[in-house]
C-alpha atoms as a PDB file:
ATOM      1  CA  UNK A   1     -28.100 -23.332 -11.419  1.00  0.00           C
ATOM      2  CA  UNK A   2     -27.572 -21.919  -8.337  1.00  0.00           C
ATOM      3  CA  UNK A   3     -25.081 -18.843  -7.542  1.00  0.00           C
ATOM      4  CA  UNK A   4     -24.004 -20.127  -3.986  1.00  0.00           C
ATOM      5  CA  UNK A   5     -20.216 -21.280  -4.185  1.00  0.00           C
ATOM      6  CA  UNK A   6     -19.198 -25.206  -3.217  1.00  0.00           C
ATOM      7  CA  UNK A   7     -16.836 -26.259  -0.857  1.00  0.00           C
ATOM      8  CA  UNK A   8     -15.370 -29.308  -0.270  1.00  0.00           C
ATOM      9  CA  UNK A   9     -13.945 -30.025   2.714  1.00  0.00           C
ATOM     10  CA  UNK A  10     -11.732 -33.292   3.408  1.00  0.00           C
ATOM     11  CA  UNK A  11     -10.627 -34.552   6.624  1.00  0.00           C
ATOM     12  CA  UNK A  12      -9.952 -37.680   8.085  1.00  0.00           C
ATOM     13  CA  UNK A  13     -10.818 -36.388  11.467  1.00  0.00           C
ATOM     14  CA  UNK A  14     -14.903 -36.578  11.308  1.00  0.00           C
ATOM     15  CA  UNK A  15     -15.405 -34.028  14.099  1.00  0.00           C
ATOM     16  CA  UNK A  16     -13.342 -31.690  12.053  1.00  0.00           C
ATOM     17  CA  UNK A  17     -15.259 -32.266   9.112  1.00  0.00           C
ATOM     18  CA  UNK A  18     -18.206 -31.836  10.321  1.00  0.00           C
ATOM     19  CA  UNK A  19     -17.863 -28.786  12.363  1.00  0.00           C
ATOM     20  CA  UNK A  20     -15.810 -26.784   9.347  1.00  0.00           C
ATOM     21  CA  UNK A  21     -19.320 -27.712   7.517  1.00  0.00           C
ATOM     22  CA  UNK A  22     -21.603 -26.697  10.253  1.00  0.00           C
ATOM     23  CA  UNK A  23     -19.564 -23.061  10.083  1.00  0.00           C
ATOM     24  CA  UNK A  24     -20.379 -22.784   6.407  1.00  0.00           C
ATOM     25  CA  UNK A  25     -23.053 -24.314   5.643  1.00  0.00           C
ATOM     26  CA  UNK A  26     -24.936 -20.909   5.662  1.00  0.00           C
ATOM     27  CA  UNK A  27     -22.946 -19.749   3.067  1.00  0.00           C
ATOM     28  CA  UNK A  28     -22.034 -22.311   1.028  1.00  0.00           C
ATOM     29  CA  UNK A  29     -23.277 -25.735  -0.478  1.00  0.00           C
ATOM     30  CA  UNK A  30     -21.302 -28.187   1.327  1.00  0.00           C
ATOM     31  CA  UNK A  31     -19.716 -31.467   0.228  1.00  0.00           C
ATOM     32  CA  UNK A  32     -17.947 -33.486   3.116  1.00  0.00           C
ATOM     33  CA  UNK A  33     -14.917 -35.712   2.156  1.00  0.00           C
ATOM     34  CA  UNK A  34     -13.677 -38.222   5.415  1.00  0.00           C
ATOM     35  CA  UNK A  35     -10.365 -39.427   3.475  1.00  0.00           C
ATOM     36  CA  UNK A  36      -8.547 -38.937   0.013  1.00  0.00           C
ATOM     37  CA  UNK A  37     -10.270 -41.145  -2.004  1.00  0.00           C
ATOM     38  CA  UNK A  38     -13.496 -40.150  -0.877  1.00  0.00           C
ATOM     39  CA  UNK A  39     -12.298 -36.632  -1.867  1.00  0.00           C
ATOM     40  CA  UNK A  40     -11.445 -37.394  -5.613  1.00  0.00           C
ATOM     41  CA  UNK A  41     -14.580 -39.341  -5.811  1.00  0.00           C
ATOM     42  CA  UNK A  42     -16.765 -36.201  -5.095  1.00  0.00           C
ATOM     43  CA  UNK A  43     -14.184 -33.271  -6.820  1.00  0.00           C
ATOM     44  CA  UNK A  44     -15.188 -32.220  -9.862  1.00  0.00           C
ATOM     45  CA  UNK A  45     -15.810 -28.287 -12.219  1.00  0.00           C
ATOM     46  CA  UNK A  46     -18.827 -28.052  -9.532  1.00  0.00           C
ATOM     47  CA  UNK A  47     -16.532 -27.817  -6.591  1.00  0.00           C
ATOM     48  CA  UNK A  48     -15.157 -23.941  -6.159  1.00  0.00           C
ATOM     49  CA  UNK A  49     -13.148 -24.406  -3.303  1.00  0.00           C
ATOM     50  CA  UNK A  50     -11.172 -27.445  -1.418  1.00  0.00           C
ATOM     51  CA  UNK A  51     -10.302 -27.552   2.444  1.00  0.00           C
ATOM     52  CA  UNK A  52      -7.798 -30.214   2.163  1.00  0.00           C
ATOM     53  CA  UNK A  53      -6.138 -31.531   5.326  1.00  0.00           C
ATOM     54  CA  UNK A  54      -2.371 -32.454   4.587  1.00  0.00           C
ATOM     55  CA  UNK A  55      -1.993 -35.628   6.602  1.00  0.00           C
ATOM     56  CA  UNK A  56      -4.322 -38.243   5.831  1.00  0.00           C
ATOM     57  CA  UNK A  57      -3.671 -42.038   6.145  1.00  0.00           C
ATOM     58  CA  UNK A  58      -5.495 -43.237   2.559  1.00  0.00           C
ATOM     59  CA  UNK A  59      -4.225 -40.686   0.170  1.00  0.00           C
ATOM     60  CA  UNK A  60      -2.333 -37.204   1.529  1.00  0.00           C
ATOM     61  CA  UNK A  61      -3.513 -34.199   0.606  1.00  0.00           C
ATOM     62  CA  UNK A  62       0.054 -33.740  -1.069  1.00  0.00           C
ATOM     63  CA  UNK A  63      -1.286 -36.691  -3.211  1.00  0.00           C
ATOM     64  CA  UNK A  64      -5.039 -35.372  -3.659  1.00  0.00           C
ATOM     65  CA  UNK A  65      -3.940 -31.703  -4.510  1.00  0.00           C
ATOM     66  CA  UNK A  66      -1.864 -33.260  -7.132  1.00  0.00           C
ATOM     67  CA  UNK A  67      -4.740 -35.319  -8.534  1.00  0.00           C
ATOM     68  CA  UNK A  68      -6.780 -31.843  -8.631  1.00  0.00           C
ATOM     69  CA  UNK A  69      -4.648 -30.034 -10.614  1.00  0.00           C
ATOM     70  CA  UNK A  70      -3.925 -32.959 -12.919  1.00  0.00           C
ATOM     71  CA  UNK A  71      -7.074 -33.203 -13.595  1.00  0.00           C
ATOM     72  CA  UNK A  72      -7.739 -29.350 -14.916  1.00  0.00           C
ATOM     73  CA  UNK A  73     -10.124 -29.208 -12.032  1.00  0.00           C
ATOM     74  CA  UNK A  74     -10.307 -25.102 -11.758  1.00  0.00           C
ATOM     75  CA  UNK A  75     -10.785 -24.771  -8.244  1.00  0.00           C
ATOM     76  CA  UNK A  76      -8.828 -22.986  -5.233  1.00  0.00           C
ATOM     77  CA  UNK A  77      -7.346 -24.885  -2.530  1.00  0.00           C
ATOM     78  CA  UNK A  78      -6.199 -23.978   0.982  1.00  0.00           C
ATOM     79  CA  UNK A  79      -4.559 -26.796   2.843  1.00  0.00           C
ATOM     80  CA  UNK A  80      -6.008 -26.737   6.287  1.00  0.00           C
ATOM     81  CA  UNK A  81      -3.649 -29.083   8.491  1.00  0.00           C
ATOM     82  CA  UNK A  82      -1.711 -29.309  11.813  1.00  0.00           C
ATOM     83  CA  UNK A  83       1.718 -29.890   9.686  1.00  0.00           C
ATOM     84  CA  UNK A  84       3.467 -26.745  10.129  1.00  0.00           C
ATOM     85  CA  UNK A  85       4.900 -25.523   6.574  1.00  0.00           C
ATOM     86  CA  UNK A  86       8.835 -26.153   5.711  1.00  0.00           C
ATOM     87  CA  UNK A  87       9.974 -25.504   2.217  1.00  0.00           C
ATOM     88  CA  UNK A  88       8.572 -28.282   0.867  1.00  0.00           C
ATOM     89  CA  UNK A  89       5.203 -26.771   0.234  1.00  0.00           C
ATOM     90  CA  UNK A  90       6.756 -24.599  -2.369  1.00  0.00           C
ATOM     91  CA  UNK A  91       6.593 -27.489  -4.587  1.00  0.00           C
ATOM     92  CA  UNK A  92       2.928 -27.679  -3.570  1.00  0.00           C
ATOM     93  CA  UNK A  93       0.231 -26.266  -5.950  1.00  0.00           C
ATOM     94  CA  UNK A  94      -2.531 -24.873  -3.183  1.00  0.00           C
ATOM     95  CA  UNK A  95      -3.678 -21.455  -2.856  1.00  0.00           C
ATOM     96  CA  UNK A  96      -3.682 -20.980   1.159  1.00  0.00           C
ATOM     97  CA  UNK A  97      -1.734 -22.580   3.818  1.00  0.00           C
ATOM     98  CA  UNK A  98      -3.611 -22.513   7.147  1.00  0.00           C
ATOM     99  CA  UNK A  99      -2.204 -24.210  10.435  1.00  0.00           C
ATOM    100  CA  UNK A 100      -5.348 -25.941  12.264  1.00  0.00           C
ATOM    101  CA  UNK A 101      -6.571 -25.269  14.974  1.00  0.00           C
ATOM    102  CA  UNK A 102      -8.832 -23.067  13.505  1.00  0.00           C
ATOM    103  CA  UNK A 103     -10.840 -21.117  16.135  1.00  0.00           C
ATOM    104  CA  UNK A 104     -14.012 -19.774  15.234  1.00  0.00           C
ATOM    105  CA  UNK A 105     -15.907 -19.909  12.296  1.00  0.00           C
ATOM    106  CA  UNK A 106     -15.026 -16.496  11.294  1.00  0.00           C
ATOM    107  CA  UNK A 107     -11.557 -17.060  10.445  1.00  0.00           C
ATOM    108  CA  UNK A 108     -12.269 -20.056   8.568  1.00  0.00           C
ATOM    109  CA  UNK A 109     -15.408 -18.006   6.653  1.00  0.00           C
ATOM    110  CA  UNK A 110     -12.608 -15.531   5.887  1.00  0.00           C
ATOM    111  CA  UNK A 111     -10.300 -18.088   4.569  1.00  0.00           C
ATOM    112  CA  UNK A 112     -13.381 -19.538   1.871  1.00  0.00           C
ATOM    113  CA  UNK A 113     -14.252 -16.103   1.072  1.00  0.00           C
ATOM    114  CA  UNK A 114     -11.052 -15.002   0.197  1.00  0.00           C
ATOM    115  CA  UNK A 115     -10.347 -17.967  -2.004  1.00  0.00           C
ATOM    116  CA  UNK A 116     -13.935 -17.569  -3.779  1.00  0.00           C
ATOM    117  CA  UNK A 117     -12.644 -13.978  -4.785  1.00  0.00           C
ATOM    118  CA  UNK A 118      -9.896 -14.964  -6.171  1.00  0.00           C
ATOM    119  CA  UNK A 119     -11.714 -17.460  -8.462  1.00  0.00           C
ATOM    120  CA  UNK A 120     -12.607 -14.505 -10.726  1.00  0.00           C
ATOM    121  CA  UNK A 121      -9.075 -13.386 -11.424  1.00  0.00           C
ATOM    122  CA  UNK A 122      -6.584 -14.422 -14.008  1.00  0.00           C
ATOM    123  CA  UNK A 123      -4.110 -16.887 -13.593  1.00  0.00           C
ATOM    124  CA  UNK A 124      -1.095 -14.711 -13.186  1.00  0.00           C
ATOM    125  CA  UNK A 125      -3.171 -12.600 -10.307  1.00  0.00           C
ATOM    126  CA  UNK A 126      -4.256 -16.150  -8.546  1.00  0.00           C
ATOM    127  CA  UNK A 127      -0.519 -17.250  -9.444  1.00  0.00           C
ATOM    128  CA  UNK A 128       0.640 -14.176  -7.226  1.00  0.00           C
ATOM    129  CA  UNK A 129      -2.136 -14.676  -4.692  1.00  0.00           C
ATOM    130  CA  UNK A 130      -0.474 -18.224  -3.633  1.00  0.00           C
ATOM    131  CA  UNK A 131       2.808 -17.355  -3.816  1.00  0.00           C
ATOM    132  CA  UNK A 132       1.967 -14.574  -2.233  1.00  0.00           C
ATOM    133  CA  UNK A 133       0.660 -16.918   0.328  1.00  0.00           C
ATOM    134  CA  UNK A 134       3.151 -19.142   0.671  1.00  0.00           C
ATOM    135  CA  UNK A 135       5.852 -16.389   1.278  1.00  0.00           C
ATOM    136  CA  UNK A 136       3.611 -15.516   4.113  1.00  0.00           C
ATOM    137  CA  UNK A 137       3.925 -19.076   5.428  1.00  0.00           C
ATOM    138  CA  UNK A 138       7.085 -19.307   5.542  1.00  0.00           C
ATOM    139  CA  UNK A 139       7.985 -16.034   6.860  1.00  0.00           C
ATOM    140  CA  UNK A 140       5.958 -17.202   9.844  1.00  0.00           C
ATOM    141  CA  UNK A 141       7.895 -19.930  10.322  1.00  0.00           C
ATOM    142  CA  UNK A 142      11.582 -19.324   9.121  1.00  0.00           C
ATOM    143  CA  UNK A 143      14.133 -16.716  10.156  1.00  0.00           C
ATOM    144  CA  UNK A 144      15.419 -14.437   7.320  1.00  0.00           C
ATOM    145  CA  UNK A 145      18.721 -15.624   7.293  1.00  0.00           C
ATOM    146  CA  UNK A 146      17.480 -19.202   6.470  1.00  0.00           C
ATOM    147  CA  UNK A 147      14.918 -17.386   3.378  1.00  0.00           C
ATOM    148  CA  UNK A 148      17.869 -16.411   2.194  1.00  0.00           C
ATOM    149  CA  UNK A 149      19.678 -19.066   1.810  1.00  0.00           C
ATOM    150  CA  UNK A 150      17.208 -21.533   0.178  1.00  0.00           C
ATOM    151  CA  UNK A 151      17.063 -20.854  -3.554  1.00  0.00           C
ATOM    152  CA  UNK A 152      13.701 -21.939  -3.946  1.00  0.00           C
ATOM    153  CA  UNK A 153      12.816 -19.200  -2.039  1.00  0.00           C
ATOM    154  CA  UNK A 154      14.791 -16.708  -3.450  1.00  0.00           C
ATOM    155  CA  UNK A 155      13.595 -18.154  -7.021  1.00  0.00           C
ATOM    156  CA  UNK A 156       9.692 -17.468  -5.616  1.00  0.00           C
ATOM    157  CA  UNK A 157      11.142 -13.995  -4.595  1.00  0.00           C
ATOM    158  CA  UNK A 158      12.453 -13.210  -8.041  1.00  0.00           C
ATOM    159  CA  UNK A 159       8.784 -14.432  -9.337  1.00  0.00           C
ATOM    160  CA  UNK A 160       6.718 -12.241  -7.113  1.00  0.00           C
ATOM    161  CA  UNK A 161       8.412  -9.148  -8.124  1.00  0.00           C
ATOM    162  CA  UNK A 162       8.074  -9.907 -11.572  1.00  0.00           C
ATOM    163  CA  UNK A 163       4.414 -10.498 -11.185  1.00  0.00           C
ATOM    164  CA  UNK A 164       3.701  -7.310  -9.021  1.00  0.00           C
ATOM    165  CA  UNK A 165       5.501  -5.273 -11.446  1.00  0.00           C
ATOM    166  CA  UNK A 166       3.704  -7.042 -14.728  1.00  0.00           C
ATOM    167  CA  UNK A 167       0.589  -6.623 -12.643  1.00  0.00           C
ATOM    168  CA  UNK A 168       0.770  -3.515 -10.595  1.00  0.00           C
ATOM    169  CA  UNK A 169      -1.803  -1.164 -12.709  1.00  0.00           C
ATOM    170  CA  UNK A 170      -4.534  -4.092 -12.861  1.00  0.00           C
ATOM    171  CA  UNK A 171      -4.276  -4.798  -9.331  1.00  0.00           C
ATOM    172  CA  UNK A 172      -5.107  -1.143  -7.820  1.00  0.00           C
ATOM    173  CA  UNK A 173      -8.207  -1.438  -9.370  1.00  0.00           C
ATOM    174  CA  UNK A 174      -9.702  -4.391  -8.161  1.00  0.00           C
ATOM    175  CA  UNK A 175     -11.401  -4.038  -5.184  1.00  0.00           C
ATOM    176  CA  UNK A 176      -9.751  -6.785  -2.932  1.00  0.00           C
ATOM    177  CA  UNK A 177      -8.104  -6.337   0.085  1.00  0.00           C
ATOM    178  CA  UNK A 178      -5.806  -9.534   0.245  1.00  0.00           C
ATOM    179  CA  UNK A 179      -4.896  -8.324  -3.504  1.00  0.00           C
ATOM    180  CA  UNK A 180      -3.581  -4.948  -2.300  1.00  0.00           C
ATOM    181  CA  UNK A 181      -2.272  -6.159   0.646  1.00  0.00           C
ATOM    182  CA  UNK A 182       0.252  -7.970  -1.465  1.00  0.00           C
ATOM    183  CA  UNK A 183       1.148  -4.588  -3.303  1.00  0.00           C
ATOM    184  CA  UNK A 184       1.612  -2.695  -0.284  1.00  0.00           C
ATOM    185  CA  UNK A 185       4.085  -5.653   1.290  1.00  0.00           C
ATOM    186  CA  UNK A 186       1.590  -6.878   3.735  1.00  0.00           C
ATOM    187  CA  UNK A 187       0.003 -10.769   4.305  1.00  0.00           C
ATOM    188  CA  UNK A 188      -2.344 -11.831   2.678  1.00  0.00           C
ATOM    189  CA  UNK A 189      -6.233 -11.694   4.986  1.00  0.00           C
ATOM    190  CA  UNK A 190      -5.712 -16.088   5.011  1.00  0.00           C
ATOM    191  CA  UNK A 191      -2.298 -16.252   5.692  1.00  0.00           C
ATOM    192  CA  UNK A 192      -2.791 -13.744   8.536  1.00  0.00           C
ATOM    193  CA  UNK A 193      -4.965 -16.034  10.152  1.00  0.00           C
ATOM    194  CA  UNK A 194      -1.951 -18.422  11.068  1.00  0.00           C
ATOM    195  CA  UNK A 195      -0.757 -15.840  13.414  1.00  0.00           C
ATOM    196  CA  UNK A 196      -3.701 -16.704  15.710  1.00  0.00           C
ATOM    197  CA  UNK A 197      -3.266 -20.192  15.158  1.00  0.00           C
ATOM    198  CA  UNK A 198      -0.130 -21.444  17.141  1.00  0.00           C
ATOM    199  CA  UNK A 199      -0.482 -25.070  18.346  1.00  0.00           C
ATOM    200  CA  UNK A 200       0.859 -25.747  21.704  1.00  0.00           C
ATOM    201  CA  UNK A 201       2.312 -29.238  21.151  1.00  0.00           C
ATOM    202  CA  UNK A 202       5.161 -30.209  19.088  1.00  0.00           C
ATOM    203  CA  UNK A 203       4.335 -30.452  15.208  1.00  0.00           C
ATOM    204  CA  UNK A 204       2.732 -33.110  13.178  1.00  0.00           C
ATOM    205  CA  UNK A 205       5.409 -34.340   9.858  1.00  0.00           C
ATOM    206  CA  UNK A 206       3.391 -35.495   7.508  1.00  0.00           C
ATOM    207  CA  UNK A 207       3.322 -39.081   6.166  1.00  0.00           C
END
């Protein structure tokens, strides 16, 4: 069995697709997914990580991330779309939120590599990790006077600091620098990567 880490990524736009898997195919074993359906056809306990674009005209990746964890599947997933995030994704279940374009392969190595770390944590660290993440998101996106007043927000708020505090002694000795970033009040190394990645047209809803 080999030791090298698969990634699915799904797009509907081919180029996309294709280039992503170009940039990792190096480091990774690569499955390619064009649509939805094609991705839940190919997902399965081989795949280790999911690149799942948001808006796709089969099956969303709303709908295909929901499939995934229905399923048990025990894999990370970073949505990697042009839909800016709203509070809506904290009903979502992903593990990264990434705003396409993505430059360079670097950033989007960075993104995989940080999501294959956090495969060999607990569920209440990778529970933190994505909220973690989405708080990041949204704090990109949102002034702090409208944070405050959604309570879903709040609510993910109240959650955090109950899982820093629970979690606190186990996490400053893992060697993981998204994982103490999060303890010292500081983005997480994927959601950072949104900062570089402002689209200049208006943004995409999603279907």
């Amino acid at each position: 069995m080999s030791d090298v880490s698969t990634v699915l990524i799904v797009d509907d736009e081919h180029a996309i697709t294709d280039l992503h898997a170009r940039w990792l195919e190096d480091s990774y074993d690569i499955k390619k997914a064009y649509n939805g359906t094609e991705a839940l056809e190919q997902i399965d306990d081989s795949v280790d990580v999911v690149l799942l674009d948001r808006r796709m005209p089969d099956r969303s990746g709303r709908e295909v991330l929901g499939e995934i964890r229905e399923r048990g599947i025990d894999c990370r997933v970073a949505m990697v779309t042009a839909v800016e995030p709203d509070f809506d994704i904290l009903e979502l279940g992903f593990d990264d939120y990434i705003c396409k374009p993505v430059s360079d392969p670097e950033q989007l190595w960075e993104v995989v590599a940080s999501l294959e770390t956090r495969t060999a944590y607990d569920s209440q660290v990778q529970e933190m990790m994505a909220l973690s993440s989405k708080r990041a998101a949204l704090e990109q996106r949102k002034d702090p006077d409208e944070l405050a007043e959604n309570e879903e927000y709040t609510a993910l708020e109240t959650r955090l600091a109950t899982l820093r505090n629970d979690l606190s002694d186990t996490a400053m000795g893992l060697d993981d620098d998204d994982l103490h970033a999060e303890f010292y009040d500081r983005n997480t190394a994927g959601s950072k990567l949104m900062q570089s990645s402002e689209r200049d047209d208006a943004p995409e809803t999603e279907e």
